[in-house]
C-alpha atoms as a PDB file:
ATOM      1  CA  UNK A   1      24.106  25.210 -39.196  1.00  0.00           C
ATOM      2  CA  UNK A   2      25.907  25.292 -35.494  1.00  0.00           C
ATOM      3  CA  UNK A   3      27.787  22.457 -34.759  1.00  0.00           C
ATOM      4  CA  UNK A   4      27.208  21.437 -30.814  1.00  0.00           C
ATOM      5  CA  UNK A   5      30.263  20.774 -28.875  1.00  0.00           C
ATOM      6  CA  UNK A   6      29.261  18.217 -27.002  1.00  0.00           C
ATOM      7  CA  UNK A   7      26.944  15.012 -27.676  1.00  0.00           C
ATOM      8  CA  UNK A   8      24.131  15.632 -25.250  1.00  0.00           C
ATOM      9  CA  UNK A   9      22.835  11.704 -25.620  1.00  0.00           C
ATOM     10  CA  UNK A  10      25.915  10.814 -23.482  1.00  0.00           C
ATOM     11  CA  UNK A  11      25.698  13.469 -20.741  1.00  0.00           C
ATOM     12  CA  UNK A  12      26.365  11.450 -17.404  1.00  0.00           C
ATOM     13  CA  UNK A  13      28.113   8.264 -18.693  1.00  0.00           C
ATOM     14  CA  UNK A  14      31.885   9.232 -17.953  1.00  0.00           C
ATOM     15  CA  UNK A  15      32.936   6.291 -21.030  1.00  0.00           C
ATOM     16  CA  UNK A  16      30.820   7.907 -23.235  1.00  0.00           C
ATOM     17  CA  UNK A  17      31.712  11.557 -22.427  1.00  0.00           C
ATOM     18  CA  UNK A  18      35.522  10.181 -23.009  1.00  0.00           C
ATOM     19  CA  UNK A  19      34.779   8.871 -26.450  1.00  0.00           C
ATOM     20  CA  UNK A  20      33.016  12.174 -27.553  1.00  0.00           C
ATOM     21  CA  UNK A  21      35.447  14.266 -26.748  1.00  0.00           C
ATOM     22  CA  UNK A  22      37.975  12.074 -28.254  1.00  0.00           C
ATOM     23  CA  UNK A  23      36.444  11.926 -31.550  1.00  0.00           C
ATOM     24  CA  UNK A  24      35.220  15.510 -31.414  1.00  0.00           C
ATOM     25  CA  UNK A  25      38.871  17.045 -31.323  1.00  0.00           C
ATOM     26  CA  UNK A  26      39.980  15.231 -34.938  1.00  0.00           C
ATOM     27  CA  UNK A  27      36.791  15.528 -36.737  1.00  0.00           C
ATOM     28  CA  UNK A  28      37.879  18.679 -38.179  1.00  0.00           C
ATOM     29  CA  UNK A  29      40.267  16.934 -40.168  1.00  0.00           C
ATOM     30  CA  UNK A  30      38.815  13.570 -41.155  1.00  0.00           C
ATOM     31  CA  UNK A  31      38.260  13.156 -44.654  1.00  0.00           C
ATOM     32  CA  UNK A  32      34.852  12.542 -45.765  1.00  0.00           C
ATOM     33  CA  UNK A  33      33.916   9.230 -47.151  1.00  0.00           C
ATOM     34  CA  UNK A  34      33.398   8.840 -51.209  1.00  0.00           C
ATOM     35  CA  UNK A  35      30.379   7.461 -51.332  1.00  0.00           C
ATOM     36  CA  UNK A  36      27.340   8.984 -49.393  1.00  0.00           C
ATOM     37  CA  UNK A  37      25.001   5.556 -49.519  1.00  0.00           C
ATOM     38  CA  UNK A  38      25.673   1.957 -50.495  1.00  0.00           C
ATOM     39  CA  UNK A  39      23.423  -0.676 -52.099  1.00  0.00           C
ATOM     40  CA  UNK A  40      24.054  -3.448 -49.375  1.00  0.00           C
ATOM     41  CA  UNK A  41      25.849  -4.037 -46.220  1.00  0.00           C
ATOM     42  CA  UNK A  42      29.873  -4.497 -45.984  1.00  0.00           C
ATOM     43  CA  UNK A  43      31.215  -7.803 -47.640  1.00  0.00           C
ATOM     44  CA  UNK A  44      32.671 -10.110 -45.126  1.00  0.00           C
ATOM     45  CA  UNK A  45      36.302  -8.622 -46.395  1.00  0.00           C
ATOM     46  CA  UNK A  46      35.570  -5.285 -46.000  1.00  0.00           C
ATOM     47  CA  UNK A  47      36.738  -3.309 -42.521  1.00  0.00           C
ATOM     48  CA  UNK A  48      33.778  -2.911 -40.738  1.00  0.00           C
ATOM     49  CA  UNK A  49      31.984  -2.959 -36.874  1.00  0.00           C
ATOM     50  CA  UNK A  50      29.992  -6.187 -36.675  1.00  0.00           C
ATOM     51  CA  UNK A  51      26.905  -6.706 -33.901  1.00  0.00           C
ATOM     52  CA  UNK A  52      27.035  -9.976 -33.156  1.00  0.00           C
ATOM     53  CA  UNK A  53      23.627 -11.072 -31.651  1.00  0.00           C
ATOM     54  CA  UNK A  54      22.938 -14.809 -30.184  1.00  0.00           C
ATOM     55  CA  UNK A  55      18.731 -14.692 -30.091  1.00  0.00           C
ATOM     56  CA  UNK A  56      17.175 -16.116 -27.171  1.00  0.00           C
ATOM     57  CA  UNK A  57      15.607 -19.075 -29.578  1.00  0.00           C
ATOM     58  CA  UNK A  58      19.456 -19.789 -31.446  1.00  0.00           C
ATOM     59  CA  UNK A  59      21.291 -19.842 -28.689  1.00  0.00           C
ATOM     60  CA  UNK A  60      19.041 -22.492 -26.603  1.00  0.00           C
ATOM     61  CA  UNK A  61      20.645 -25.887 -25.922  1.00  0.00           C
ATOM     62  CA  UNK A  62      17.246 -27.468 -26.185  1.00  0.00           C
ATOM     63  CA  UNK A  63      14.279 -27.266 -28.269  1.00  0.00           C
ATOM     64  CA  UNK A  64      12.251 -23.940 -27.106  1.00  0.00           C
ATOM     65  CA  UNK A  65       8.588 -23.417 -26.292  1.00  0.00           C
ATOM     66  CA  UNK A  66       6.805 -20.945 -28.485  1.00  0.00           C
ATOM     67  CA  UNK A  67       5.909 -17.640 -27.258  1.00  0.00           C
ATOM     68  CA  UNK A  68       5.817 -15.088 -29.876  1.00  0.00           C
ATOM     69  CA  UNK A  69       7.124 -11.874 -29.498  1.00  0.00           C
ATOM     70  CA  UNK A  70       8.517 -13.075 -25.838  1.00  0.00           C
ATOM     71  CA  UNK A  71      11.217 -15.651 -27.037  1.00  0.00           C
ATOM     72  CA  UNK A  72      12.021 -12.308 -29.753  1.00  0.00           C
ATOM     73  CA  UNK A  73      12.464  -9.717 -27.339  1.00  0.00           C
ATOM     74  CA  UNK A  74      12.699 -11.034 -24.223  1.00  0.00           C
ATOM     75  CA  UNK A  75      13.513 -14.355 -23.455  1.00  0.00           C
ATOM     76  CA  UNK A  76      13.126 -18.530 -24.146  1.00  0.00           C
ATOM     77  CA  UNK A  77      11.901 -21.393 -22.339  1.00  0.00           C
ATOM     78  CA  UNK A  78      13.238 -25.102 -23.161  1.00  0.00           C
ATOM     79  CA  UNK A  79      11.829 -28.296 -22.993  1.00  0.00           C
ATOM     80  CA  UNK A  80      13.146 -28.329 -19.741  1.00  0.00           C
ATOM     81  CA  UNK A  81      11.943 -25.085 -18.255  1.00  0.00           C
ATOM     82  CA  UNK A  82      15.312 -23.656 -18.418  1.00  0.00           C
ATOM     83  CA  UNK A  83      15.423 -20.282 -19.282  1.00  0.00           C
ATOM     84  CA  UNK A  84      17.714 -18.310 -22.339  1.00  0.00           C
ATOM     85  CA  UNK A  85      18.020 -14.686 -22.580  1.00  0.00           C
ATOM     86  CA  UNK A  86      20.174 -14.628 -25.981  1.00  0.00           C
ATOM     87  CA  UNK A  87      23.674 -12.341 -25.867  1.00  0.00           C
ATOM     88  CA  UNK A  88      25.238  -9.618 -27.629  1.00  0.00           C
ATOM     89  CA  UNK A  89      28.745  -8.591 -28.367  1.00  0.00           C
ATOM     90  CA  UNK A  90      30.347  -5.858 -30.684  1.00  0.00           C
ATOM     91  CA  UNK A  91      33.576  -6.519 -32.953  1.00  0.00           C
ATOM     92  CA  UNK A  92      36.020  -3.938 -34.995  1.00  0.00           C
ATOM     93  CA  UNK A  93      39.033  -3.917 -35.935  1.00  0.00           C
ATOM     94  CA  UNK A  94      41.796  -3.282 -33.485  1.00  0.00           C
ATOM     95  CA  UNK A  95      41.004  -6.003 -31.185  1.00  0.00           C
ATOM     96  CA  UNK A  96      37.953  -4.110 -30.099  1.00  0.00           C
ATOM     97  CA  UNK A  97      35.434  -7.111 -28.390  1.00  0.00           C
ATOM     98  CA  UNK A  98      32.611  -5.685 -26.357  1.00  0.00           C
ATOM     99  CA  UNK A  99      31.207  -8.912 -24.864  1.00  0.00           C
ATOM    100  CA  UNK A 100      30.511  -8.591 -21.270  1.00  0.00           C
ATOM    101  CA  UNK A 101      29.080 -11.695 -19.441  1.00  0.00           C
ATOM    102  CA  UNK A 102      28.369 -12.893 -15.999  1.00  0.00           C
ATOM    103  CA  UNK A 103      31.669 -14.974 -14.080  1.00  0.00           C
ATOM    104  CA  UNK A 104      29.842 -16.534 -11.974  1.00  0.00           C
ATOM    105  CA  UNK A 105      26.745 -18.303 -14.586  1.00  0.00           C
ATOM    106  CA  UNK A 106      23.202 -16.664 -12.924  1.00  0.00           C
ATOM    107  CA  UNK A 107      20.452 -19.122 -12.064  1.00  0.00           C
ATOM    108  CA  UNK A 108      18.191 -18.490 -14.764  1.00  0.00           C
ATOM    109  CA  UNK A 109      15.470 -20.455 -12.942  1.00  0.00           C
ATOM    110  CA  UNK A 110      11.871 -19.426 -13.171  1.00  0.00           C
ATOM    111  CA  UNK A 111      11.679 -19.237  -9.108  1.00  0.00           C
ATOM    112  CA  UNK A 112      14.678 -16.868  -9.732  1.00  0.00           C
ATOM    113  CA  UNK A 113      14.202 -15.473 -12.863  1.00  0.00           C
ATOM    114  CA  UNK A 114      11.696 -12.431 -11.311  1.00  0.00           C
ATOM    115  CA  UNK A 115      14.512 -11.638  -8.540  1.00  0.00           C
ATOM    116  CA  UNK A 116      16.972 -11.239 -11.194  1.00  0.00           C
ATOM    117  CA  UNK A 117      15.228  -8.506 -13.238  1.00  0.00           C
ATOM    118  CA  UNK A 118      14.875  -5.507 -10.512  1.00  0.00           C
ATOM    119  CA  UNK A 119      17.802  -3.159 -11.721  1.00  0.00           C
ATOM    120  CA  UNK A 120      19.329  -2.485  -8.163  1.00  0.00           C
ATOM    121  CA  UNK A 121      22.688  -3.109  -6.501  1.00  0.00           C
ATOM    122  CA  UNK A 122      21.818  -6.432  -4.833  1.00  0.00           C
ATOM    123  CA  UNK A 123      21.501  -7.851  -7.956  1.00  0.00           C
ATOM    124  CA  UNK A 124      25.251  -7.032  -9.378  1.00  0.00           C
ATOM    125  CA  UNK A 125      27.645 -10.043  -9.980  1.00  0.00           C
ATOM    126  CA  UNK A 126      31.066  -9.990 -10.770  1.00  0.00           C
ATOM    127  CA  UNK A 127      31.767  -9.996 -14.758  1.00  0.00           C
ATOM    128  CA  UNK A 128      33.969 -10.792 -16.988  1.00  0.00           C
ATOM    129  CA  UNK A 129      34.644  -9.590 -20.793  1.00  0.00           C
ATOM    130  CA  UNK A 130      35.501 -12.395 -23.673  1.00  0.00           C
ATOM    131  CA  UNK A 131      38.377 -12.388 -25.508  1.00  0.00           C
ATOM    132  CA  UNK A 132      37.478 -12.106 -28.822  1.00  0.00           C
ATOM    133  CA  UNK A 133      34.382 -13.415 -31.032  1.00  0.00           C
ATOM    134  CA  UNK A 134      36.774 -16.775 -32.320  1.00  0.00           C
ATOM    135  CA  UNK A 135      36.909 -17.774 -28.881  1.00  0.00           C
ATOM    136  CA  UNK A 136      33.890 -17.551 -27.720  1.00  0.00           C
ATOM    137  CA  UNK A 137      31.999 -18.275 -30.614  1.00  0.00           C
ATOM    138  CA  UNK A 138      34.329 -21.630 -30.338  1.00  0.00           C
ATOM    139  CA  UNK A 139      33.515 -22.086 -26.780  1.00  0.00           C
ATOM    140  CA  UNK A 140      29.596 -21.622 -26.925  1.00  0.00           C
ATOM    141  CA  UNK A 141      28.398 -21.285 -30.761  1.00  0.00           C
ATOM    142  CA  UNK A 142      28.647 -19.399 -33.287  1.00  0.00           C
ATOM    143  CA  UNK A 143      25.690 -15.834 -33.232  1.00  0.00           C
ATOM    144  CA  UNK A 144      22.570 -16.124 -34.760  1.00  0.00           C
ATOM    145  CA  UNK A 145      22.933 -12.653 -36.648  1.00  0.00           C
ATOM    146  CA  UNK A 146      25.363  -9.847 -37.649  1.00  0.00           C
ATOM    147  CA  UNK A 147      25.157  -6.515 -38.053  1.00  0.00           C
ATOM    148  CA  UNK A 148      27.977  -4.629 -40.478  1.00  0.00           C
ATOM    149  CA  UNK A 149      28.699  -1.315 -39.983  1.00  0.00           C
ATOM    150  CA  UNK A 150      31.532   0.760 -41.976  1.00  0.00           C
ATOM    151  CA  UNK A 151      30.696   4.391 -41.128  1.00  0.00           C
ATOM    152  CA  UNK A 152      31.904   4.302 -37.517  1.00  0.00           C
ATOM    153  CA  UNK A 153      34.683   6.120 -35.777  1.00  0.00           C
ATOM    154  CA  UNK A 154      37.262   3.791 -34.438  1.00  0.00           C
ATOM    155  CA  UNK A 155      38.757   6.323 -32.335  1.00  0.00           C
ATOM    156  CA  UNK A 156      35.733   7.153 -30.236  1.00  0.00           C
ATOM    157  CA  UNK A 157      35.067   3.061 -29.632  1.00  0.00           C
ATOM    158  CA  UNK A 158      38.371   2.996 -28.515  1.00  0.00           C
ATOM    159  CA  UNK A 159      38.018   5.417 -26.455  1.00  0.00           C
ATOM    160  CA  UNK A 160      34.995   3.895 -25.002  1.00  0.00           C
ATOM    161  CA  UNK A 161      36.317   0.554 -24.815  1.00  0.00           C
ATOM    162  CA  UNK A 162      39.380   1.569 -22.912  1.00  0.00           C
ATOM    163  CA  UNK A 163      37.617   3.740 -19.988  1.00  0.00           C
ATOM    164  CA  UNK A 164      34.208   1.068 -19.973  1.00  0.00           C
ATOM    165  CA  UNK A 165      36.374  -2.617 -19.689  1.00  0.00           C
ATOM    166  CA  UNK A 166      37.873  -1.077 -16.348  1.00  0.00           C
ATOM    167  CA  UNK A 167      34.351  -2.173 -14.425  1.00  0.00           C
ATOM    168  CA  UNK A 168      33.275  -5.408 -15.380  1.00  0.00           C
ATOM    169  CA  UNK A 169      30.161  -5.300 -13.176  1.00  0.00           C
ATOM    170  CA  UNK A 170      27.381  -7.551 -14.706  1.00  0.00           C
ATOM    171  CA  UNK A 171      23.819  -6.817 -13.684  1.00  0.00           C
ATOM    172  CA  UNK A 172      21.452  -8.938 -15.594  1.00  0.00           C
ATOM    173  CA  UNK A 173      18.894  -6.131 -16.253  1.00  0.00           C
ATOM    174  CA  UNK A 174      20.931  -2.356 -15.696  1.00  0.00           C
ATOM    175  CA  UNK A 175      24.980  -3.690 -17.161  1.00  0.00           C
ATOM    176  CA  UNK A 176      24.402  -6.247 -19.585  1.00  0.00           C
ATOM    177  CA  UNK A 177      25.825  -7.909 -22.837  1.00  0.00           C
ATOM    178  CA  UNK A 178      23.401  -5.665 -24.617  1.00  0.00           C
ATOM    179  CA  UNK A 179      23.508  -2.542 -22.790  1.00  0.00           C
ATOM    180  CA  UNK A 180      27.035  -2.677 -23.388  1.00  0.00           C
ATOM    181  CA  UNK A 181      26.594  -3.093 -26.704  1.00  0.00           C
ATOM    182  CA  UNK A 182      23.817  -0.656 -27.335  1.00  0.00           C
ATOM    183  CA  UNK A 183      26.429   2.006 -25.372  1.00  0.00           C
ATOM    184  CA  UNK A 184      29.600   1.186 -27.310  1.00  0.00           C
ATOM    185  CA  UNK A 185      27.599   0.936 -30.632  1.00  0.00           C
ATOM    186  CA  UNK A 186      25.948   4.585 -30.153  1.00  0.00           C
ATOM    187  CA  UNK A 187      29.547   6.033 -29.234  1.00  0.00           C
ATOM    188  CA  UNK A 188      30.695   4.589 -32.724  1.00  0.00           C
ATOM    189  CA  UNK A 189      28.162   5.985 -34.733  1.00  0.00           C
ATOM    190  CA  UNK A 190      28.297   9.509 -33.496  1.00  0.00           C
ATOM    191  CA  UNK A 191      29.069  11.803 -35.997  1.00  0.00           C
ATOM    192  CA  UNK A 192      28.124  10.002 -38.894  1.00  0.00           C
ATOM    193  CA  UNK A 193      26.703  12.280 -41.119  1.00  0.00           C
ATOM    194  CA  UNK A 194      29.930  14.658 -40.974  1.00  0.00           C
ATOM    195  CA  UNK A 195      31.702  11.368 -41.826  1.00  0.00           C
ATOM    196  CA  UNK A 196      29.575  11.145 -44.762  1.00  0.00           C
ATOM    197  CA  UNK A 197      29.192  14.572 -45.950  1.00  0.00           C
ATOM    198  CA  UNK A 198      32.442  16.391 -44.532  1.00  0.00           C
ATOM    199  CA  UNK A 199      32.253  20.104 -45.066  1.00  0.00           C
ATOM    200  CA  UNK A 200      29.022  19.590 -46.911  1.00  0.00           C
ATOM    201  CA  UNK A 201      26.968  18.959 -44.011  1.00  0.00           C
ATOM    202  CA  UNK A 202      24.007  21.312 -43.756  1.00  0.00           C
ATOM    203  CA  UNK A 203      20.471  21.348 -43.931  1.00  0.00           C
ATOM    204  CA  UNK A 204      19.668  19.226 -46.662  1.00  0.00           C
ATOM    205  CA  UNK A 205      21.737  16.245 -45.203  1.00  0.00           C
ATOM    206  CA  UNK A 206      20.034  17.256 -41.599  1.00  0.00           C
ATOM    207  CA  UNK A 207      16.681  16.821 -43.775  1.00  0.00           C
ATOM    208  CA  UNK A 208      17.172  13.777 -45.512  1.00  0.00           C
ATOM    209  CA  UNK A 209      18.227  12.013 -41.676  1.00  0.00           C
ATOM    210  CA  UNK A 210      14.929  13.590 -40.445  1.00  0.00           C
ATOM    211  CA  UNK A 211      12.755  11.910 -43.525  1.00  0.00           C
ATOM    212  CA  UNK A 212      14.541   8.450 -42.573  1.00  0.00           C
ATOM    213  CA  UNK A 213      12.168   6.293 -40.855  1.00  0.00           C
ATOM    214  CA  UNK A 214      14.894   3.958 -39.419  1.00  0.00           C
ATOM    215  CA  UNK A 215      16.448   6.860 -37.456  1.00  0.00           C
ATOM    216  CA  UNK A 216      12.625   7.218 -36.008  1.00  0.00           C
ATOM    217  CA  UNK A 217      12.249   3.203 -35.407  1.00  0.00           C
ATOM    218  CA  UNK A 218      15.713   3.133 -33.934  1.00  0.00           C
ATOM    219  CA  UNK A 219      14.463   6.550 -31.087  1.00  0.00           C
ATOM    220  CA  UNK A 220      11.273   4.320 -29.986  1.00  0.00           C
ATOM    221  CA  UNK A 221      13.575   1.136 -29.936  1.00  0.00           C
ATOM    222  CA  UNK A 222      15.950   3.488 -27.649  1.00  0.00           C
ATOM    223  CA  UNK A 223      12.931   4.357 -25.904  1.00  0.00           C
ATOM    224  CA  UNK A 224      11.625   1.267 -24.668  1.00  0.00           C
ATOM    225  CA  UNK A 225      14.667  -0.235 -23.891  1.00  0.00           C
ATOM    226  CA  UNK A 226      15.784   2.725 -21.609  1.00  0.00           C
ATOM    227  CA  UNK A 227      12.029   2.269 -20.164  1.00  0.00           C
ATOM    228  CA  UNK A 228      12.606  -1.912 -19.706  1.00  0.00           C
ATOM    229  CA  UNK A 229      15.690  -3.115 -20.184  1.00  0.00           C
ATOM    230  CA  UNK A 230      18.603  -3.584 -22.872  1.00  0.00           C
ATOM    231  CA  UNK A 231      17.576  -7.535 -24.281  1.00  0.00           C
ATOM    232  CA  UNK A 232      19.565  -8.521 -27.558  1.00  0.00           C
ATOM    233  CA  UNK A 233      16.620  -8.768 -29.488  1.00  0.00           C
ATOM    234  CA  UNK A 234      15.949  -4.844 -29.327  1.00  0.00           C
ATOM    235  CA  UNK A 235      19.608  -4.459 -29.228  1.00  0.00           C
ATOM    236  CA  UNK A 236      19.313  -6.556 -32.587  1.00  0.00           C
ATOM    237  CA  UNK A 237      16.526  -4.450 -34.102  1.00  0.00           C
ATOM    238  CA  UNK A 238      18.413  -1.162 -32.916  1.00  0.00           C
ATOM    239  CA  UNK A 239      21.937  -2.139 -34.619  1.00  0.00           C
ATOM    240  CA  UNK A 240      19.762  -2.518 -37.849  1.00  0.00           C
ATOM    241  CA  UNK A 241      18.202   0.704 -37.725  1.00  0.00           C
ATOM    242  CA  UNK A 242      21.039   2.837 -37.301  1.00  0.00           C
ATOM    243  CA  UNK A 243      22.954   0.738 -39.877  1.00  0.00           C
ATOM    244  CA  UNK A 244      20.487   2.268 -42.082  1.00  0.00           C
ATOM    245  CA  UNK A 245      20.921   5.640 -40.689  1.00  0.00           C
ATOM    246  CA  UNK A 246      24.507   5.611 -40.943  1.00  0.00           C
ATOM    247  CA  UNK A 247      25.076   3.457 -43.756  1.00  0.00           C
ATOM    248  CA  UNK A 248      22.245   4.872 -46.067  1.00  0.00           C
ATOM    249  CA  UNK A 249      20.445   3.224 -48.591  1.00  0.00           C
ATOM    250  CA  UNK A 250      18.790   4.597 -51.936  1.00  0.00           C
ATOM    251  CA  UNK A 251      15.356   4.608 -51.197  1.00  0.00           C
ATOM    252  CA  UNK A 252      12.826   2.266 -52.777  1.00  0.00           C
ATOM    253  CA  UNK A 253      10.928   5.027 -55.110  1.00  0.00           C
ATOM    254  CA  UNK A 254      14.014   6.835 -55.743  1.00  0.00           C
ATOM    255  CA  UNK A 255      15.672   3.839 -56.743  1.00  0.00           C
ATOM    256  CA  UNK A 256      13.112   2.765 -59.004  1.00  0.00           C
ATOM    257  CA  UNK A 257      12.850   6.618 -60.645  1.00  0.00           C
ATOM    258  CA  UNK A 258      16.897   6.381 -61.237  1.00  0.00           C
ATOM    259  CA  UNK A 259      16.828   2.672 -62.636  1.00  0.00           C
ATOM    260  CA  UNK A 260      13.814   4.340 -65.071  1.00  0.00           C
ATOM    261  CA  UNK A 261      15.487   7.126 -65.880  1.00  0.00           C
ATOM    262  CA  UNK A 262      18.772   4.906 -66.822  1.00  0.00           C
ATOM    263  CA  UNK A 263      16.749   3.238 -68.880  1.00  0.00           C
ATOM    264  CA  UNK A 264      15.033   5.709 -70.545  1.00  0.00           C
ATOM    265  CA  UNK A 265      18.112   7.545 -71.207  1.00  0.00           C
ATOM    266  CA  UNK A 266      19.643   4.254 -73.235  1.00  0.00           C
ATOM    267  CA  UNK A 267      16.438   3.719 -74.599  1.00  0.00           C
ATOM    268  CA  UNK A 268      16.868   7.480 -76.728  1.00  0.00           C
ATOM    269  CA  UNK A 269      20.079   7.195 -77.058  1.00  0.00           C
ATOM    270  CA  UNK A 270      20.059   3.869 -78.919  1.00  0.00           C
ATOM    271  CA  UNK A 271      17.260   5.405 -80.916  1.00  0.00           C
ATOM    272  CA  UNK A 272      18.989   8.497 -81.631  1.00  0.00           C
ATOM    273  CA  UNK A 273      22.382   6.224 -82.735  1.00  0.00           C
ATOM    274  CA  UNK A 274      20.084   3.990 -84.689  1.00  0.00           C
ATOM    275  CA  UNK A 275      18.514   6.955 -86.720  1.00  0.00           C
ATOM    276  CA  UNK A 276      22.117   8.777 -87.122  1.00  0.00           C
ATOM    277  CA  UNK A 277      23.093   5.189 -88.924  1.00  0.00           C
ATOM    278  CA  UNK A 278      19.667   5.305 -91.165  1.00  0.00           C
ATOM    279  CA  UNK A 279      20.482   8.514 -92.098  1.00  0.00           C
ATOM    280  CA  UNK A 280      23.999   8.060 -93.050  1.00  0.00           C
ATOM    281  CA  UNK A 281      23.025   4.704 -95.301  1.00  0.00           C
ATOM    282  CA  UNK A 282      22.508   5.963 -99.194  1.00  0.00           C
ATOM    283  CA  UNK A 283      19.040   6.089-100.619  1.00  0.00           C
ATOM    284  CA  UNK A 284      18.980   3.159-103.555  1.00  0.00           C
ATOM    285  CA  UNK A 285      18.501   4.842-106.873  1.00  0.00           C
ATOM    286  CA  UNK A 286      15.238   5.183-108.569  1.00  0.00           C
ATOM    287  CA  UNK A 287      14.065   2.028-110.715  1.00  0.00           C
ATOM    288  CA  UNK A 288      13.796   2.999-114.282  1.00  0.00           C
END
């Protein structure tokens, strides 16, 4: 299998390009990872990259209308007409905190609302990046959801993170919390199957990734945002899917065979210990 030397996904995003090339020039000589698929996602102890995601609906400071599928993806309306669009932020260790957010606080009016959305210059703000997810999770509230990721590369987020925090230009629909988050969080995962695999890599790894249907939900996910617009609810539904993808699971039916199998196996060779015992009792003697 020939192994590309360059990430074509990040062509024309000079952060991005950074963080490949970074991460390109040691993978040679990272060790692969034990295990090649886990039963859950990291424990809260464990060193991981967490997606923090405050949903449109959680992060409203008054009781929401209902609008399905719009107050998921897109955005909520209070009580009050006041409009919530939700936020997203990426942690990892190393004092790595992707949270990019508007300086100035957009009117999120609905007279306004339409203005805000066109993707063009006029509509850039000044920004400003958060601290860390203590203090603003302290300042605002704490996020909805989290994602856990542990097969990541910290040297290509870094890498990222250094070059991308030196323009903190907030547009509400082209540079936002979850566009930046969506970026950072596909600069972390590149690679992952050679993390997983190591010099075992070939086409039965490439094969299994193909058969995974997350890595399919998470390219029409990719899709539509790139189409629309970066909201954290598909930001949300994207860090999921490529959790899966680089964090594999056993799947369902193969699961279930193994567990049989186990059992089965246990089954014959309690049988087979029980009959070795039967044999080895003596036979009583024959009643006269």
């Amino acid at each position: 299998m020939r192994k590309l030397t360059s990430n074509p996904a990040v062509w024309g995003d000079a952060s991005a390009e950074v963080a490949s090339a970074s991460g390109a020039a040691i993978d040679a000589n990272r060790p692969a990872f034990d295990a090649h698929e886990w039963d859950g996602p990291p424990a809260d102890d464990e060193p991981a990259l967490t997606v923090h995601v405050w949903t449109p609906v959680g992060s409203s400071k008054a009781q929401t209308q209902w609008h399905p599928i719009v107050d998921r993806y897109i955005a909520a309306v209070d009580r009050n007409g006041v409009i919530s669009t939700g936020h997203a932020a990426l942690e990892a260790p190393g004092d790595v905190y992707i949270s990019l957010y508007p300086a100035i606080e957009i009117d999120r009016s609905p007279d306004d609302f339409a203005r805000l959305l066109r993707a063009t210059h006029e509509n850039d703000v000044p920004g400003q990046f958060q601290p860390s997810y203590p203090i603003e999770s302290k300042a605002w509230c704490p996020s909805t959801v989290r994602v856990r990721i542990r097969n990541y590369d910290p040297a290509r987020l870094t890498s990222f993170w250094r070059v991308y925090r030196t323009d903190t230009t907030y547009n509400l629909t082209h540079r936002n919390c979850s566009s930046s988050v969506s970026r950072a969080l596909e600069v972390a995962l590149e690679g992952a199957a050679g993390r997983l695999h190591g010099a075992r890599t070939g086409w039965g790894v490439l094969f299994r990734m193909i058969v995974t249907p997350e890595l399919w939900v998470a390219a029409q996910i990719r899709k539509r945002a790139v189409t629309m617009a970066w909201t954290p609810g598909l930001t949300l539904d994207y860090a999921r899917a490529l959790s899966m993808v680089a964090d594999p699971r056993p799947y369902g039916w193969l699961k279930v065979a193994r567990m049989a199998l186990t059992t089965m196996r246990a089954s014959r060779r309690a049988w087979r210990d029980e009959g070795n015992r039967a044999s080895q009792i003596d036979p009583p003697a024959n009643a006269l």
